[in-house]
C-alpha atoms as a PDB file:
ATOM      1  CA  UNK A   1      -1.442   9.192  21.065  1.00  0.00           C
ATOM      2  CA  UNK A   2      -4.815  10.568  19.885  1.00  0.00           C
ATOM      3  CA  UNK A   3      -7.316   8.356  17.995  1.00  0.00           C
ATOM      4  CA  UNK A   4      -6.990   9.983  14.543  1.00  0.00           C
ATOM      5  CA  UNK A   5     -10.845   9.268  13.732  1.00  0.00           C
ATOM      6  CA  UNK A   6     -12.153  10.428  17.244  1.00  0.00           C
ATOM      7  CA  UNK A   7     -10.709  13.937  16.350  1.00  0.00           C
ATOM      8  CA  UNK A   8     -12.063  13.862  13.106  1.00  0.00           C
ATOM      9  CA  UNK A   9     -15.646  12.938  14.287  1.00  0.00           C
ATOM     10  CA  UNK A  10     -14.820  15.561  17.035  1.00  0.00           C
ATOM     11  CA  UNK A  11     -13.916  18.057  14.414  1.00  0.00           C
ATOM     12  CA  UNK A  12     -16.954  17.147  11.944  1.00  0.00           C
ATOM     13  CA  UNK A  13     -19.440  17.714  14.956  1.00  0.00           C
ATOM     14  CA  UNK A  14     -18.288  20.581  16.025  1.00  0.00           C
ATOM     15  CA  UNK A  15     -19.132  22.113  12.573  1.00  0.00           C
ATOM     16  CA  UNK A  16     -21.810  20.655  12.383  1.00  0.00           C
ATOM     17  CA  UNK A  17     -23.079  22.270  15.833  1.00  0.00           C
ATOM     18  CA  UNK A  18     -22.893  26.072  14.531  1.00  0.00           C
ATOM     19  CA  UNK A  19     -26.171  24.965  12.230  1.00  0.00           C
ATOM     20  CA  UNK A  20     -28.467  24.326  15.653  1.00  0.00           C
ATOM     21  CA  UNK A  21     -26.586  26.627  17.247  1.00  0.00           C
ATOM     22  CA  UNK A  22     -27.924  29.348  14.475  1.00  0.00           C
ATOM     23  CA  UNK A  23     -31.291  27.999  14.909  1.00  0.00           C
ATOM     24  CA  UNK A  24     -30.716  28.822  18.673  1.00  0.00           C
ATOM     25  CA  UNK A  25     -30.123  32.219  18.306  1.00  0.00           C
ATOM     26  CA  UNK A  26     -32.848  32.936  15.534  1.00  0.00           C
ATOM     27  CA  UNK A  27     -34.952  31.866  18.037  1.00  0.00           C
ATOM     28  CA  UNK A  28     -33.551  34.175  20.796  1.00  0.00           C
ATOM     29  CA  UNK A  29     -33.540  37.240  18.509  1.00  0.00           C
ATOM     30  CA  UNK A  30     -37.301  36.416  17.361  1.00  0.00           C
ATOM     31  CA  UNK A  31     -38.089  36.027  21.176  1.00  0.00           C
ATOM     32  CA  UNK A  32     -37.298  39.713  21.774  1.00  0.00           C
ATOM     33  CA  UNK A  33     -39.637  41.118  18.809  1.00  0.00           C
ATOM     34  CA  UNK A  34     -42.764  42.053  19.306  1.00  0.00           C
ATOM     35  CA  UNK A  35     -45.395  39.072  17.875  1.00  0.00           C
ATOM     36  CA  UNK A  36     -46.586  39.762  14.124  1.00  0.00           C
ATOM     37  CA  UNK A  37     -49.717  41.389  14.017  1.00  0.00           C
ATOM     38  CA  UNK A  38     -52.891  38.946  13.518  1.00  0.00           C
ATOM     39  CA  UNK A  39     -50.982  35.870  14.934  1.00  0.00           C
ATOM     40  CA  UNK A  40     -53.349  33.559  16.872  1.00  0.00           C
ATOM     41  CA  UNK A  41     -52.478  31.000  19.456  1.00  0.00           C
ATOM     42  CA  UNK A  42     -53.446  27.780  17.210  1.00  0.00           C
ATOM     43  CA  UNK A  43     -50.668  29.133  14.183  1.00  0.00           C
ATOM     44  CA  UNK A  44     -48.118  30.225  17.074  1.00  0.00           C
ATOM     45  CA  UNK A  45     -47.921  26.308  18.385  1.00  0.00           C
ATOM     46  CA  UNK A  46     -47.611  24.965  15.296  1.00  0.00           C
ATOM     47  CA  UNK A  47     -44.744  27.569  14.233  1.00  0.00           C
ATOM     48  CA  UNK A  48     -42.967  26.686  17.860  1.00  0.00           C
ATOM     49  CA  UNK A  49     -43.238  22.950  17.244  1.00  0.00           C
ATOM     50  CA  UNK A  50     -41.772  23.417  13.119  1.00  0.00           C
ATOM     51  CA  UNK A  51     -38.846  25.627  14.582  1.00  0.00           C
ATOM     52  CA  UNK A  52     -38.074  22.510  17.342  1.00  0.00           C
ATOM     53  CA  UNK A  53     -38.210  19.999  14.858  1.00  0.00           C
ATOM     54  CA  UNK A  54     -35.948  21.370  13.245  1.00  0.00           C
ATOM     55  CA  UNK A  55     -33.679  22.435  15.733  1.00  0.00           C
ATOM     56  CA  UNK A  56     -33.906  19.213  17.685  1.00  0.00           C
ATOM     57  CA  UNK A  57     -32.951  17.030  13.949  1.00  0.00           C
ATOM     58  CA  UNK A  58     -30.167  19.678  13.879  1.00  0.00           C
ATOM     59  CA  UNK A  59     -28.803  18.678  16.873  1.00  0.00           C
ATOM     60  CA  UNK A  60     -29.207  15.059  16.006  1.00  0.00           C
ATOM     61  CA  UNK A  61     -27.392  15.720  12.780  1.00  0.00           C
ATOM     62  CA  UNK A  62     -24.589  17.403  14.379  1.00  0.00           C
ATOM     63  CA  UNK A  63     -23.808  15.221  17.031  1.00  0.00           C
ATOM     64  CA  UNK A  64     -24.191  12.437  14.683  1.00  0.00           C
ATOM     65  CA  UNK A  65     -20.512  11.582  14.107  1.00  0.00           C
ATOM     66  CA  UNK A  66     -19.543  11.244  17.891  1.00  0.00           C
ATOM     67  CA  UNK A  67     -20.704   7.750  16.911  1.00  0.00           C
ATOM     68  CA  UNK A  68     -22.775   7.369  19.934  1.00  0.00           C
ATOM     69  CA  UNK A  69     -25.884   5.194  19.838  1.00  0.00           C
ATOM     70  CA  UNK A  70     -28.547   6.973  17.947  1.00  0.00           C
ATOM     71  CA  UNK A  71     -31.508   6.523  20.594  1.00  0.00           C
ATOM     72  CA  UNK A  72     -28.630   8.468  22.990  1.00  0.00           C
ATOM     73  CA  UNK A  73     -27.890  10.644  20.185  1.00  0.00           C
ATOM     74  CA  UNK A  74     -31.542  11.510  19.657  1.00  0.00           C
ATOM     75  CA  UNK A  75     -31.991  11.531  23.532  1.00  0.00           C
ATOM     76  CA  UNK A  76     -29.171  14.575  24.140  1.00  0.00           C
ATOM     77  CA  UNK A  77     -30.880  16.409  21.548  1.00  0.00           C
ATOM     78  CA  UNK A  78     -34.168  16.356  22.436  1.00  0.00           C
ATOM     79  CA  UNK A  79     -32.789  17.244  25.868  1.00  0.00           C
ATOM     80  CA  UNK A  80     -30.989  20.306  24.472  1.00  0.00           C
ATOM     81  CA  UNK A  81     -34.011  21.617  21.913  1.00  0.00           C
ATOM     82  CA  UNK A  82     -35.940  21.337  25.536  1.00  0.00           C
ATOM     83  CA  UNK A  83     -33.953  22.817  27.495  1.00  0.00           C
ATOM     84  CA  UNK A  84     -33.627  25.787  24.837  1.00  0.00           C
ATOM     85  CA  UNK A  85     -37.413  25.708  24.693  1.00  0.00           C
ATOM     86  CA  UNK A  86     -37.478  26.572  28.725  1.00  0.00           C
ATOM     87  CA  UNK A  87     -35.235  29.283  28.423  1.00  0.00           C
ATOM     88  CA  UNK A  88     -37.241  30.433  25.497  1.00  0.00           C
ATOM     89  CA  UNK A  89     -39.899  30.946  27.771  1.00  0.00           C
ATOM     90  CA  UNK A  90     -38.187  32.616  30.728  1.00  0.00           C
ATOM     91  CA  UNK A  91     -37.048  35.314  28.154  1.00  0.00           C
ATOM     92  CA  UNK A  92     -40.292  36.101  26.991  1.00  0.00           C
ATOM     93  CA  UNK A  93     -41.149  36.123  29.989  1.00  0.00           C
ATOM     94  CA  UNK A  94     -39.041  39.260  30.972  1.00  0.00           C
ATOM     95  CA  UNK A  95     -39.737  40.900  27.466  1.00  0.00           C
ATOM     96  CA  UNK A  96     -41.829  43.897  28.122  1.00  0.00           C
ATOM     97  CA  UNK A  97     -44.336  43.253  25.020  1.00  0.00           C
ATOM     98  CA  UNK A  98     -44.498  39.573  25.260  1.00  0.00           C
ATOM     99  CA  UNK A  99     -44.992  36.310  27.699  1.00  0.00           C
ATOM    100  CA  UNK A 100     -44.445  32.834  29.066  1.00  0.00           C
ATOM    101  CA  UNK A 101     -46.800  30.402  27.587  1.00  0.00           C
ATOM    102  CA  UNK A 102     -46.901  26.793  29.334  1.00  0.00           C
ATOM    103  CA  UNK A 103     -48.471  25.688  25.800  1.00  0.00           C
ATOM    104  CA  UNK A 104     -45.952  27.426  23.869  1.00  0.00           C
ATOM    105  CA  UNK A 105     -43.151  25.375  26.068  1.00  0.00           C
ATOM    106  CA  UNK A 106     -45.600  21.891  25.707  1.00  0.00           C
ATOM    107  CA  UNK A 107     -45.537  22.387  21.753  1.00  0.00           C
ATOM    108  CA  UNK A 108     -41.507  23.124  21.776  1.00  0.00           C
ATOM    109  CA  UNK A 109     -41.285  20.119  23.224  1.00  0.00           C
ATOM    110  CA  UNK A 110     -43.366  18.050  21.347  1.00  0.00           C
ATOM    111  CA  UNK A 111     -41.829  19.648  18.016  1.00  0.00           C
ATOM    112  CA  UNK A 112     -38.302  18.551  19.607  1.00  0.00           C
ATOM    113  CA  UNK A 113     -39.697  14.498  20.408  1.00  0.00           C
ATOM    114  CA  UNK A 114     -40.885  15.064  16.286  1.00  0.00           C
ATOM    115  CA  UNK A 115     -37.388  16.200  15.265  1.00  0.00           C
ATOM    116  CA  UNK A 116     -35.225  14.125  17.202  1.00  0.00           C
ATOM    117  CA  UNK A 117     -37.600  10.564  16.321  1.00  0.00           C
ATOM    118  CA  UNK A 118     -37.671  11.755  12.773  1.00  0.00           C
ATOM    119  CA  UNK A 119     -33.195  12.496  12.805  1.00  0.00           C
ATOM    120  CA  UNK A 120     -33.318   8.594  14.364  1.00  0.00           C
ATOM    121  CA  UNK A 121     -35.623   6.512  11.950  1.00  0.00           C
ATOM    122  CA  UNK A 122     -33.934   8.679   9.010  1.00  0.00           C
ATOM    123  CA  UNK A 123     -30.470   6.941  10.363  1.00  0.00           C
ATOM    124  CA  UNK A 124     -32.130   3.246  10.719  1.00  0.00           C
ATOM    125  CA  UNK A 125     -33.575   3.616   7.307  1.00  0.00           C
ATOM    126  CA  UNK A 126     -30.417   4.674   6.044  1.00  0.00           C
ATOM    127  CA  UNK A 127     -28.316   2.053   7.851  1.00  0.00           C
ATOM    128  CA  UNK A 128     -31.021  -0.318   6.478  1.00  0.00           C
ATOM    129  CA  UNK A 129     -29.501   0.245   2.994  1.00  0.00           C
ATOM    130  CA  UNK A 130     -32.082   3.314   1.979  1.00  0.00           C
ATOM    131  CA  UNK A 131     -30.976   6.294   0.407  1.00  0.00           C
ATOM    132  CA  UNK A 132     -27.474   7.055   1.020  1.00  0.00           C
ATOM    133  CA  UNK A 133     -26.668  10.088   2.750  1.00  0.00           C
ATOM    134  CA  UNK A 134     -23.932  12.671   2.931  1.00  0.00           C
ATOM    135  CA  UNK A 135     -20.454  10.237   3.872  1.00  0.00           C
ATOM    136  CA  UNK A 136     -22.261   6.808   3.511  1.00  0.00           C
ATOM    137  CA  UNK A 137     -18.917   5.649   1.939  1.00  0.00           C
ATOM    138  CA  UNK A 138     -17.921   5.248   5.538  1.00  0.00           C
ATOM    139  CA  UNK A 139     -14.661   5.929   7.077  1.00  0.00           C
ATOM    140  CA  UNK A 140     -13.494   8.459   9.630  1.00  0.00           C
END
């Protein structure tokens, strides 16, 4: 017999994973453009560590309702905004009009730490008794 919440929380994450997953390929189609004319380095890192922030909290948010601790929670999605960051590089790397940057990779990744830390102490202030969020009432 099947646990009638687990494949709820199952259900309710795997919904929730199409937002990152969105994110994921945004980023893979904007990897194959050409860069916007007059973009510098300094505004490039800071655009690759907004888009992992919020890819990384997406992830967070979506695997959320496994019920998992959060720090593991937080953990798996930092590792998956990384790992997405890597391969983000190895296609630009074979993309005629564009390259691998190490920095590019470094700022993914601190973008993803930002996004993923940010996903957790939103969920201790919340279970703190903050602001409620989306299904605070509890339940499956």
């Amino acid at each position: 017999m099947s646990d009638r919440c687990g494949d709820r929380r199952g259900l309710r994450a795997a919904r929730r994973a199409l937002l990152p997953v969105a994110v994921m390929l945004a980023i893979a189609a904007g990897s194959l453009r050409p860069l916007p004319a007059g973009l510098r380095a300094g505004p490039d890192k800071l655009v690759h560590a907004g888009v992992w922030a919020v890819l990384a909290a997406g992830w967070s948010w979506a695997l959320g309702p496994l019920a998992a601790p959060g720090p593991r929670i937080a953990g798996v999605a930092f590792g998956l905004s990384g790992a997405w960051g890597g391969c983000d590089e190895l296609i630009q790397a074979r993309v005629p009009w564009r390259d691998a940057d190490p920095l590019d990779l470094a700022a993914d990744l601190a973008g993803a730490a930002a996004g993923a830390l940010g996903w957790l102490w939103y969920r201790r202030l919340r279970s703190a008794g903050g602001p409620p969020g989306p299904g605070a009432a509890g339940g499956c």
